[in-house]
PDB file of N, CA and C in Angstrom:
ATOM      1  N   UNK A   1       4.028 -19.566   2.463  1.00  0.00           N
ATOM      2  CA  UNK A   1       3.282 -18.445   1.938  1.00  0.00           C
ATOM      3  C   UNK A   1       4.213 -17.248   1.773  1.00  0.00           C
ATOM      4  N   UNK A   2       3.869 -16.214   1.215  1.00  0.00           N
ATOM      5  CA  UNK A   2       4.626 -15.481   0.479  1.00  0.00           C
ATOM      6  C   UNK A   2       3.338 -13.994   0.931  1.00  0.00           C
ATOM      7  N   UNK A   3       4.288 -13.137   1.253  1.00  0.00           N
ATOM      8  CA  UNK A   3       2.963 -11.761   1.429  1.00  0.00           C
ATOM      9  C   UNK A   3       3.635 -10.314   1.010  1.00  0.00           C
ATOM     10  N   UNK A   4       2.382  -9.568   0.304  1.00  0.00           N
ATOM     11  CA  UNK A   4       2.592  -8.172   0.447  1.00  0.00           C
ATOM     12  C   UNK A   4       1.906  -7.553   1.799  1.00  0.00           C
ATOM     13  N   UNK A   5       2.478  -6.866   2.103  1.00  0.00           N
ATOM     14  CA  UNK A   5       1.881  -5.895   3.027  1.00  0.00           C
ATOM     15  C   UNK A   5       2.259  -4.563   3.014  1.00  0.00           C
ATOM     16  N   UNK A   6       0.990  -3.407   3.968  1.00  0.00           N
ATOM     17  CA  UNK A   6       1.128  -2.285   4.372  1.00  0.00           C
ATOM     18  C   UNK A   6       1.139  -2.059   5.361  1.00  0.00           C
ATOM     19  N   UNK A   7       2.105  -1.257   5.929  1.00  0.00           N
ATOM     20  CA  UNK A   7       2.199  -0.322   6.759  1.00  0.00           C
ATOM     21  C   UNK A   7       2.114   0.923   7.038  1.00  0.00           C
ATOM     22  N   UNK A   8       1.180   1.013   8.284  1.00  0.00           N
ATOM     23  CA  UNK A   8       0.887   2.478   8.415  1.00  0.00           C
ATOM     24  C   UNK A   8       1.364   3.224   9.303  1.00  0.00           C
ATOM     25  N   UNK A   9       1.852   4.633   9.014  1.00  0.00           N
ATOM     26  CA  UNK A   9       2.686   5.280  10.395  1.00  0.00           C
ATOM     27  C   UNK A   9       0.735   6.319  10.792  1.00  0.00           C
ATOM     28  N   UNK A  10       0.653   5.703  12.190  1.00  0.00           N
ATOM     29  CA  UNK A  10       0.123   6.604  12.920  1.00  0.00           C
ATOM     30  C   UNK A  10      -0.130   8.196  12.938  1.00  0.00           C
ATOM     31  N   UNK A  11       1.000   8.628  12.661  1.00  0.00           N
ATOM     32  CA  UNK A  11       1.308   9.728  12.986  1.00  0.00           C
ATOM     33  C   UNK A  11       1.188  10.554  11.740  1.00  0.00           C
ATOM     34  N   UNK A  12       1.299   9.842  10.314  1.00  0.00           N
ATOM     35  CA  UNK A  12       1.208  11.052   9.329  1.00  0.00           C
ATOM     36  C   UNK A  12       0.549  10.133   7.987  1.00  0.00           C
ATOM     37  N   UNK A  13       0.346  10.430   7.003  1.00  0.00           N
ATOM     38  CA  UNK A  13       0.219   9.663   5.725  1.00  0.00           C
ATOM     39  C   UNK A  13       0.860   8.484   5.275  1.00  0.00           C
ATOM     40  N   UNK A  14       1.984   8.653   5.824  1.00  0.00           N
ATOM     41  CA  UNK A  14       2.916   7.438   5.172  1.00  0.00           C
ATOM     42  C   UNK A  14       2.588   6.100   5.096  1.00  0.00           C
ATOM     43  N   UNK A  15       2.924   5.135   4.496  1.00  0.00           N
ATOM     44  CA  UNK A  15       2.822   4.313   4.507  1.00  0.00           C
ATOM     45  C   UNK A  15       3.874   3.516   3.889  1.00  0.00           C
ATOM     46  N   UNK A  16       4.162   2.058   4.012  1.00  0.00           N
ATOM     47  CA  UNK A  16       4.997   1.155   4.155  1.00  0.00           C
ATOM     48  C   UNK A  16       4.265  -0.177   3.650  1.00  0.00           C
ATOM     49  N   UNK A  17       5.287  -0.264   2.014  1.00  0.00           N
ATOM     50  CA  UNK A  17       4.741  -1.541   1.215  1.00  0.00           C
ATOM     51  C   UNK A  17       5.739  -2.132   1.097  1.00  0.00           C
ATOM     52  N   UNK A  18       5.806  -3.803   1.178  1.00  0.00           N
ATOM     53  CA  UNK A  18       6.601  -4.598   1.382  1.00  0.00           C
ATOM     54  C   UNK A  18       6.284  -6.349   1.620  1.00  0.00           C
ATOM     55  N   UNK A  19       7.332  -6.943   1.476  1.00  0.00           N
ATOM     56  CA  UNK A  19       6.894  -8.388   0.818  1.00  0.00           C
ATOM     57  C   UNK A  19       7.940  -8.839   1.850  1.00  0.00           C
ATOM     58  N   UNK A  20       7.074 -10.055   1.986  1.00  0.00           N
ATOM     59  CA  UNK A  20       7.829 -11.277   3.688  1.00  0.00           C
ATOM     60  C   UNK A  20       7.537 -12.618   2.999  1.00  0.00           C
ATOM     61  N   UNK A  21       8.657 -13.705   4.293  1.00  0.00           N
ATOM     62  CA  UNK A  21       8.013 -14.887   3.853  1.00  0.00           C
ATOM     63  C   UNK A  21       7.792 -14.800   5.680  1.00  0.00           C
ATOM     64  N   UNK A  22       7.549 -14.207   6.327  1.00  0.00           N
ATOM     65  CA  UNK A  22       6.929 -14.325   7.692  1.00  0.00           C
ATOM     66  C   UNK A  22       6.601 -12.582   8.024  1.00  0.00           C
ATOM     67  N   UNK A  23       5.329 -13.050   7.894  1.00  0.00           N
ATOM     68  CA  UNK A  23       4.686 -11.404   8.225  1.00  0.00           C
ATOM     69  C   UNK A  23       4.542 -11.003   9.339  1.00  0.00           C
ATOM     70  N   UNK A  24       4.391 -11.848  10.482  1.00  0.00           N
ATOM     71  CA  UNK A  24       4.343 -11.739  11.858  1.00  0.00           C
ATOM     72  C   UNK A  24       5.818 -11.386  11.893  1.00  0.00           C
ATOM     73  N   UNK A  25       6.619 -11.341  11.577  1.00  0.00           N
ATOM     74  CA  UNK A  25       8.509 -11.311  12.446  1.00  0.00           C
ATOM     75  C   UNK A  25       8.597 -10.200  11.489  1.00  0.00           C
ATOM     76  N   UNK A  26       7.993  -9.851   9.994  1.00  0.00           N
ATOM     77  CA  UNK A  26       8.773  -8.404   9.464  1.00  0.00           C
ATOM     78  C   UNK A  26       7.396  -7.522  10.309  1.00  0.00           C
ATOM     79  N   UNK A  27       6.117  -7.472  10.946  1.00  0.00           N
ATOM     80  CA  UNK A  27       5.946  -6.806  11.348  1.00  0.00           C
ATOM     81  C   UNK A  27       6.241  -6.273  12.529  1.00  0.00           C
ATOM     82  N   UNK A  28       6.590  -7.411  13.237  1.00  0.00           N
ATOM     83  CA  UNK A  28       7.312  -7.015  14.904  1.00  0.00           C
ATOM     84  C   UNK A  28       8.489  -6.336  14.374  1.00  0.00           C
ATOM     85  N   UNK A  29       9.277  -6.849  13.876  1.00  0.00           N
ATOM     86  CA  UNK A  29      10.673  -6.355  13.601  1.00  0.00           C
ATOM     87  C   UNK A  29      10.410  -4.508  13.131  1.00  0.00           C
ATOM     88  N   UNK A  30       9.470  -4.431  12.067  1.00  0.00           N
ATOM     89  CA  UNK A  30       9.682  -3.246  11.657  1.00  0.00           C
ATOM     90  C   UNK A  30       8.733  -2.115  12.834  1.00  0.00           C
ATOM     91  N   UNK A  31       7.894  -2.583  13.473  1.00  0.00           N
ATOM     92  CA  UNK A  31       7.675  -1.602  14.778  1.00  0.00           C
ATOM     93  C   UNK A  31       8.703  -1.437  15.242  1.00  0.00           C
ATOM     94  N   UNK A  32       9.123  -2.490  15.991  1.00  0.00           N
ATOM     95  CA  UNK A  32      10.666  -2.442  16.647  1.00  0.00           C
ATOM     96  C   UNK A  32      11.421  -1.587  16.737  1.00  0.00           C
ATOM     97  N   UNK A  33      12.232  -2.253  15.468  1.00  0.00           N
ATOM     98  CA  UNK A  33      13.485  -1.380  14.912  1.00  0.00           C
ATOM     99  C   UNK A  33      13.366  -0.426  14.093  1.00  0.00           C
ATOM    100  N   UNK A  34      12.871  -0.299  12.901  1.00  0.00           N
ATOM    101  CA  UNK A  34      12.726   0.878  12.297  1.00  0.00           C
ATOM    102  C   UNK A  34      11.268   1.770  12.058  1.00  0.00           C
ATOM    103  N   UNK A  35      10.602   1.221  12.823  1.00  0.00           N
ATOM    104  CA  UNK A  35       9.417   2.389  12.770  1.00  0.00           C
ATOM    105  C   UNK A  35       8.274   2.218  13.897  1.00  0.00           C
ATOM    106  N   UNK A  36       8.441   2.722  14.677  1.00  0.00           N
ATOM    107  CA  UNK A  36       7.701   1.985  16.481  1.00  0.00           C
ATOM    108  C   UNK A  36       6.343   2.612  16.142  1.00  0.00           C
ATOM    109  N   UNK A  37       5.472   2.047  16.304  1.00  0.00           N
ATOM    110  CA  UNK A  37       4.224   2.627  16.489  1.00  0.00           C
ATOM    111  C   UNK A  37       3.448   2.017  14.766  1.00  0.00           C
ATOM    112  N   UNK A  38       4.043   1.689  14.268  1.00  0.00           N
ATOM    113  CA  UNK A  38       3.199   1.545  13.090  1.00  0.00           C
ATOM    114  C   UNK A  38       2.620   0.084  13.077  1.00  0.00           C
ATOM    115  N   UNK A  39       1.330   0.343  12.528  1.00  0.00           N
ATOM    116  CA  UNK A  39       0.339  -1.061  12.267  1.00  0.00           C
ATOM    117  C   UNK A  39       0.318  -1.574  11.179  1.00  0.00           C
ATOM    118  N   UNK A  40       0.456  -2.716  10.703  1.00  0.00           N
ATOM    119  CA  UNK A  40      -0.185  -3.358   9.485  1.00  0.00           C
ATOM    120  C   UNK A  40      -1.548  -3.027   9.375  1.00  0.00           C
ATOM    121  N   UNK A  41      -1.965  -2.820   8.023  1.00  0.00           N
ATOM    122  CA  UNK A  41      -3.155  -2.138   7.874  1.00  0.00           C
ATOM    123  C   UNK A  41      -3.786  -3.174   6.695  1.00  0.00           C
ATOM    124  N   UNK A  42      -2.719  -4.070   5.977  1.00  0.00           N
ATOM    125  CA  UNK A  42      -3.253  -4.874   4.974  1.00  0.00           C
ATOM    126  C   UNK A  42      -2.235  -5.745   4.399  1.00  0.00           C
ATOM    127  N   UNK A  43      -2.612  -7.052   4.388  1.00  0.00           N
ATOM    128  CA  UNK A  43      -2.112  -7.734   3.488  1.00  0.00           C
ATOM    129  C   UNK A  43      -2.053  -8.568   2.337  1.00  0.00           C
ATOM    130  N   UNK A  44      -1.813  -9.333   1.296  1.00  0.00           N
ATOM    131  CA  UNK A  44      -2.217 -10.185   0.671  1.00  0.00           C
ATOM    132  C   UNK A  44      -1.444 -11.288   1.005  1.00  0.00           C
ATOM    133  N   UNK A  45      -1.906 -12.210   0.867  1.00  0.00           N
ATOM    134  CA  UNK A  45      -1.262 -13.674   0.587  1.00  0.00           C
ATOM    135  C   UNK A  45      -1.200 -14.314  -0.341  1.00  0.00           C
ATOM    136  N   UNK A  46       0.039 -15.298  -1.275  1.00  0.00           N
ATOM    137  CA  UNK A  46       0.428 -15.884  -1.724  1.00  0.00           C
ATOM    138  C   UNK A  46       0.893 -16.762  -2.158  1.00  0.00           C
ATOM    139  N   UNK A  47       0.917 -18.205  -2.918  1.00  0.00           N
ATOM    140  CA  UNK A  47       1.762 -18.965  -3.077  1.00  0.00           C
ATOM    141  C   UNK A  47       2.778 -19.381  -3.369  1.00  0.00           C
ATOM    142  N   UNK A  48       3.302 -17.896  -4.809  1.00  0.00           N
ATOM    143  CA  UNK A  48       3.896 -17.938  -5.259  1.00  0.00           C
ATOM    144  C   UNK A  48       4.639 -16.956  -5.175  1.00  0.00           C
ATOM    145  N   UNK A  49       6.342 -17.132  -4.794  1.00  0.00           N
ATOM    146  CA  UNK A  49       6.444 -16.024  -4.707  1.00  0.00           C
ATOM    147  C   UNK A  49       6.604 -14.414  -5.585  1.00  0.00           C
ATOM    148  N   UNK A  50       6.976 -15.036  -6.937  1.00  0.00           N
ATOM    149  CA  UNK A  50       6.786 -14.240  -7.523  1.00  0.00           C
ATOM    150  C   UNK A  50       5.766 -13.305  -7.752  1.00  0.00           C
ATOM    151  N   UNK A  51       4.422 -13.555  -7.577  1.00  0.00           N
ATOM    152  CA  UNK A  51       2.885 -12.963  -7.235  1.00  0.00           C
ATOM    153  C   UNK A  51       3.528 -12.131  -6.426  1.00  0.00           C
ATOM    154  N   UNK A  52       3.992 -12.362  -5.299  1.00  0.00           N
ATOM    155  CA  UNK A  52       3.785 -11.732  -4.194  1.00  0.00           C
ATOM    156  C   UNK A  52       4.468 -10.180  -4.500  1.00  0.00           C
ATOM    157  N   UNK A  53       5.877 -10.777  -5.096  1.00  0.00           N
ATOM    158  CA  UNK A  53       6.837  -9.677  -5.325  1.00  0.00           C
ATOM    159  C   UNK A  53       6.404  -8.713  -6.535  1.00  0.00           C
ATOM    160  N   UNK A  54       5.818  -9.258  -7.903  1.00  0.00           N
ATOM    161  CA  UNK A  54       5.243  -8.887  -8.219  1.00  0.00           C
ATOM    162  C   UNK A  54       3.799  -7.800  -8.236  1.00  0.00           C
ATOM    163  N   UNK A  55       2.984  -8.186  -7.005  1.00  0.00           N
ATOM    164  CA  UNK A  55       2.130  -7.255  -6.374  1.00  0.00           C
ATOM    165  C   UNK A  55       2.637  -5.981  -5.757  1.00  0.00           C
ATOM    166  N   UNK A  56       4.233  -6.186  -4.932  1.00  0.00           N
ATOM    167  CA  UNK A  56       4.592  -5.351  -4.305  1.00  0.00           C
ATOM    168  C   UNK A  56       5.490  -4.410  -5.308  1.00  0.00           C
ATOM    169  N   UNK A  57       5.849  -4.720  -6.630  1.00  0.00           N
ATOM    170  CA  UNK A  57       6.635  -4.023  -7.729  1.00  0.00           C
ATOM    171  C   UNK A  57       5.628  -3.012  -8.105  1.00  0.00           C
ATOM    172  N   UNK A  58       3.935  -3.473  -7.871  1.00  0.00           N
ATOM    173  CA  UNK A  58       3.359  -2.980  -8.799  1.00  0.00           C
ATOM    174  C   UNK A  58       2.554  -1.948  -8.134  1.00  0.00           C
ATOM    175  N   UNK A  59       2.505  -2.161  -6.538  1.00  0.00           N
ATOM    176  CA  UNK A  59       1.867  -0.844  -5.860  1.00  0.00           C
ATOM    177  C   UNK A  59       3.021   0.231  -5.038  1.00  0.00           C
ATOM    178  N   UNK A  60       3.997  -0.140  -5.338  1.00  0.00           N
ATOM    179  CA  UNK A  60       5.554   0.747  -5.594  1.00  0.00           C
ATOM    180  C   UNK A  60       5.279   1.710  -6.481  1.00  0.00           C
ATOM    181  N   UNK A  61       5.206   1.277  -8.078  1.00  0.00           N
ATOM    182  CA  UNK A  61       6.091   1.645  -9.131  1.00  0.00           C
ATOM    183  C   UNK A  61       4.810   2.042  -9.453  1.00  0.00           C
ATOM    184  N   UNK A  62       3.704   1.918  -9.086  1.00  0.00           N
ATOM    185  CA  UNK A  62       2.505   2.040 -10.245  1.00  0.00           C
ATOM    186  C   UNK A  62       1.054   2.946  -9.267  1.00  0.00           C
ATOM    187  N   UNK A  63       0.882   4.449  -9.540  1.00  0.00           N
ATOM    188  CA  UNK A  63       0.552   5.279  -8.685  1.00  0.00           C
ATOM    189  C   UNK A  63      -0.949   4.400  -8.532  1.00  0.00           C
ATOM    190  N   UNK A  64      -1.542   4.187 -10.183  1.00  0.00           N
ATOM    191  CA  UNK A  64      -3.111   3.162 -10.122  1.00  0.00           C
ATOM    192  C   UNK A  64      -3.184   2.569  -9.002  1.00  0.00           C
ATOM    193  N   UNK A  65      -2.279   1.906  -9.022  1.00  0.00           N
ATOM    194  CA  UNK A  65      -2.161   0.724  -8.313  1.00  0.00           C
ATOM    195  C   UNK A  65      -2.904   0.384  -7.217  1.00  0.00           C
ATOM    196  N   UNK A  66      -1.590   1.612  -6.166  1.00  0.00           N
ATOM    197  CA  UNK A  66      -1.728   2.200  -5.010  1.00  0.00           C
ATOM    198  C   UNK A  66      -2.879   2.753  -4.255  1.00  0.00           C
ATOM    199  N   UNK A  67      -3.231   3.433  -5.949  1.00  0.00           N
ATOM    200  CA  UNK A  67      -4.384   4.664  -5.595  1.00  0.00           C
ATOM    201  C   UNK A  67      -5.877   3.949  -5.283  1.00  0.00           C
ATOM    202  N   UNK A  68      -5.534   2.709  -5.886  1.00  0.00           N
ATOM    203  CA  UNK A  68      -6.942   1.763  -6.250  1.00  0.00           C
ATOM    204  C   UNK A  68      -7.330   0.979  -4.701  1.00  0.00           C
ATOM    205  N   UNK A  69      -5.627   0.616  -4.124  1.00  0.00           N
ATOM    206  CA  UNK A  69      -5.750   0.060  -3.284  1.00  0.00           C
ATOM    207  C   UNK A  69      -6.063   0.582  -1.723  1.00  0.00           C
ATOM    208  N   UNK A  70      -5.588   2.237  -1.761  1.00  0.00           N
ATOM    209  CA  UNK A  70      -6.331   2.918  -0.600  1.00  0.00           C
ATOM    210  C   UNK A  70      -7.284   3.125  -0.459  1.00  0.00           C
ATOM    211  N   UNK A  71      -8.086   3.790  -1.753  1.00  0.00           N
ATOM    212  CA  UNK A  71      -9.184   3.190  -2.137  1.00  0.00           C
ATOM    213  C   UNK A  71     -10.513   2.240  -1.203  1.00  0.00           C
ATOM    214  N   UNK A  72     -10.118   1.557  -1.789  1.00  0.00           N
ATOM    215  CA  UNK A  72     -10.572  -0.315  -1.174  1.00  0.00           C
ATOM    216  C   UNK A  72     -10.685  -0.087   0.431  1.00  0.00           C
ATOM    217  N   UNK A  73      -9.316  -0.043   0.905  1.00  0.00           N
ATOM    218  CA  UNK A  73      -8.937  -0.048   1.889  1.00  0.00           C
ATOM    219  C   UNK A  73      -9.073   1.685   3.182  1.00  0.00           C
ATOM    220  N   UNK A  74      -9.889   2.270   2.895  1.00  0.00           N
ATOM    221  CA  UNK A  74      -9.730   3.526   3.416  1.00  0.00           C
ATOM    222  C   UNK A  74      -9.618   3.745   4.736  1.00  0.00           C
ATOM    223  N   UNK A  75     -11.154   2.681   5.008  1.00  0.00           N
ATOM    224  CA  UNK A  75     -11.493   2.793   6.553  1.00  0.00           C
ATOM    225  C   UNK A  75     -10.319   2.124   7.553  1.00  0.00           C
ATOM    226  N   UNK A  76      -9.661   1.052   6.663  1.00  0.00           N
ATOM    227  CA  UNK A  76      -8.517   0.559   7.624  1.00  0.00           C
ATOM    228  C   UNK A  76      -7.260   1.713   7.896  1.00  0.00           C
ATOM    229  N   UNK A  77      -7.068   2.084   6.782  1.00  0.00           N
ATOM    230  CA  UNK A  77      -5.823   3.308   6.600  1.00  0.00           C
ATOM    231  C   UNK A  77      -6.288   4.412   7.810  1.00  0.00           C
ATOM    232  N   UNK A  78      -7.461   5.115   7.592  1.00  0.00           N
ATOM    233  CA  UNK A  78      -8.164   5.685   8.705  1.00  0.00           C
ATOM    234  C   UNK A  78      -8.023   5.376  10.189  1.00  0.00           C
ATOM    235  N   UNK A  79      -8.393   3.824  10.459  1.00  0.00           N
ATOM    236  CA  UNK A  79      -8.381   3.310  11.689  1.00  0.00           C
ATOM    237  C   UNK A  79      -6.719   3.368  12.308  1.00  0.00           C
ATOM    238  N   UNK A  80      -6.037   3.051  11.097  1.00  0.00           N
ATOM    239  CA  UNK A  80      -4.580   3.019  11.882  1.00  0.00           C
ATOM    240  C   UNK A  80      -4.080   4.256  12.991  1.00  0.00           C
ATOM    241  N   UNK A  81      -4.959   5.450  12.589  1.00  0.00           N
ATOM    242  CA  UNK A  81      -4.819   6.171  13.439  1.00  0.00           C
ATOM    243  C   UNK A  81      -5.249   6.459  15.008  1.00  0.00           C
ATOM    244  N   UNK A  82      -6.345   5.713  15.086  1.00  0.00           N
ATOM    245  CA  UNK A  82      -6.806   5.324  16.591  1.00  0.00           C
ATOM    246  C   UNK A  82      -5.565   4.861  17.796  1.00  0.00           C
TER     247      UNK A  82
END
């Protein structure tokens, strides 16, 4: 499987979009090492990987995208802060 995901920093707005072929090890890893405290807040899954990378080109590069997908997703973005 192939995934996009988000990440959320606790602490302010930010967030963190990005594509794995193991979502469990880039999310430990990226608490870890480069950003402690932050939760996955969402992901998709994939077969292919191009989809995947593709999804993640497109809520990068593409404000809709993004905007559609916080959106959707509010109450989780919200919760990350608990």
């Amino acid at each position: 499987m192939f995934y996009c995901c988000v990440l959320k920093d606790p602490q302010s707005e930010f967030i963190y979009i990005g594509f794995s072929t193991d979502l469990k090890q880039r999310v430990k890893r990226h608490q870890e090492l480069e950003h402690p405290g932050w939760r996955l807040v969402y992901y998709e899954a994939y077969l292919d990987e191009k989809d995947a990378r593709e999804r993640e080109r497109m809520l990068k590069h593409y404000g809709a995208s993004l905007g559609h997908l916080k959106a959707r997703i509010r109450n989780s973005l919200g919760r990350a802060l608990e």
